[in-house]
Protein backbone atom coordinates (compact mmCIF):
# COMPACT_ATOMS: atom_id res chain seq x y z
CA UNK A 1 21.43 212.07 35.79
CA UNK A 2 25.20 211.25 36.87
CA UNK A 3 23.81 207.58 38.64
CA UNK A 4 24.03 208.66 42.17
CA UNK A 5 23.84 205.24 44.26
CA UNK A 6 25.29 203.43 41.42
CA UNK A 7 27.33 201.09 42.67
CA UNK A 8 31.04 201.32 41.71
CA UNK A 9 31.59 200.04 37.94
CA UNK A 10 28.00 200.23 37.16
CA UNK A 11 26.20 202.52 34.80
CA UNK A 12 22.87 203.90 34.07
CA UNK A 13 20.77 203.33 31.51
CA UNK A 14 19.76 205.54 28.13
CA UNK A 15 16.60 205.84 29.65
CA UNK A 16 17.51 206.88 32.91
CA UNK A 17 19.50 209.26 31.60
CA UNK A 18 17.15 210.61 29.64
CA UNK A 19 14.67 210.94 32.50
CA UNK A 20 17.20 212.69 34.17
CA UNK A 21 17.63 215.38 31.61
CA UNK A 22 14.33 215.65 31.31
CA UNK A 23 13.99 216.58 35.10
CA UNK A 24 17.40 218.67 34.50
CA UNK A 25 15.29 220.85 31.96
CA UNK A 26 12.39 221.60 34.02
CA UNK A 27 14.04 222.61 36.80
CA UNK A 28 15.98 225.42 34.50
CA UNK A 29 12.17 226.26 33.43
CA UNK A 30 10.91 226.51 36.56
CA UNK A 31 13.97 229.05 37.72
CA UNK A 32 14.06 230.97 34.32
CA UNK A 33 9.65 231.59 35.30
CA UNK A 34 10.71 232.43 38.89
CA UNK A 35 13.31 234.97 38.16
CA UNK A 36 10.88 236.41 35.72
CA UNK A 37 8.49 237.01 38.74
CA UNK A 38 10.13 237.17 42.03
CA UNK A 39 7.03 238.56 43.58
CA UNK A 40 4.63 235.54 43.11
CA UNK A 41 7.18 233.29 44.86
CA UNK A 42 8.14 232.31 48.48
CA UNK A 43 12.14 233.04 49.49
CA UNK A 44 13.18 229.75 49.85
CA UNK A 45 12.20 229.23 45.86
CA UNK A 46 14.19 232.40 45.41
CA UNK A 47 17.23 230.87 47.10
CA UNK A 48 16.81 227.47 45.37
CA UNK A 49 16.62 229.24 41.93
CA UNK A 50 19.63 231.56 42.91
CA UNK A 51 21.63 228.08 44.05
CA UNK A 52 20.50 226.49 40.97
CA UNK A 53 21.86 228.91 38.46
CA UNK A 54 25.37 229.09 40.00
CA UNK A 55 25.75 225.57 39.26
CA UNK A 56 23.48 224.99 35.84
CA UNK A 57 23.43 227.13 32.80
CA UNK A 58 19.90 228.60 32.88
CA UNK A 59 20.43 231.09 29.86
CA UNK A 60 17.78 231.13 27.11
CA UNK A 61 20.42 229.42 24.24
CA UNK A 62 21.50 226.69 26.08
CA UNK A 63 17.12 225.60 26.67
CA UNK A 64 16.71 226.18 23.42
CA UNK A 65 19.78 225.90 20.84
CA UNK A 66 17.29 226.82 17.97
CA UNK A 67 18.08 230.29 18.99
């Protein structure tokens, strides 16, 4: 999403970006369902979900701004 390996002056394209949101927005669904149900889940997803949320807004209105 931020063109990591671009090379210096370089950009990336509206697609690429978009993929990258994409990917950006399932990950935050995939932690929001494995906070829901810590049980069914191993500890290392627990730590990458806990890691992922202090650096992404996970909350419900910022997924879905219909709300």
């Amino acid at each position: 999403m931020f063109g990591i390996g671009v090379p210096e002056a370089c950009g990336i394209s509206g697609s690429d970006w978009r993929r990258g949101m994409a990917a950006k927005f399932s990950l935050i669904h995939r932690v929001r369902e494995v906070n829901a149900n810590l049980s069914t889940v191993s500890e290392y997803t627990i730590e990458f979900a806990k890691l992922f949320v202090e650096r992404w807004d996970c909350s419900k209105e910022y997924v879905d701004p219909r709300l």
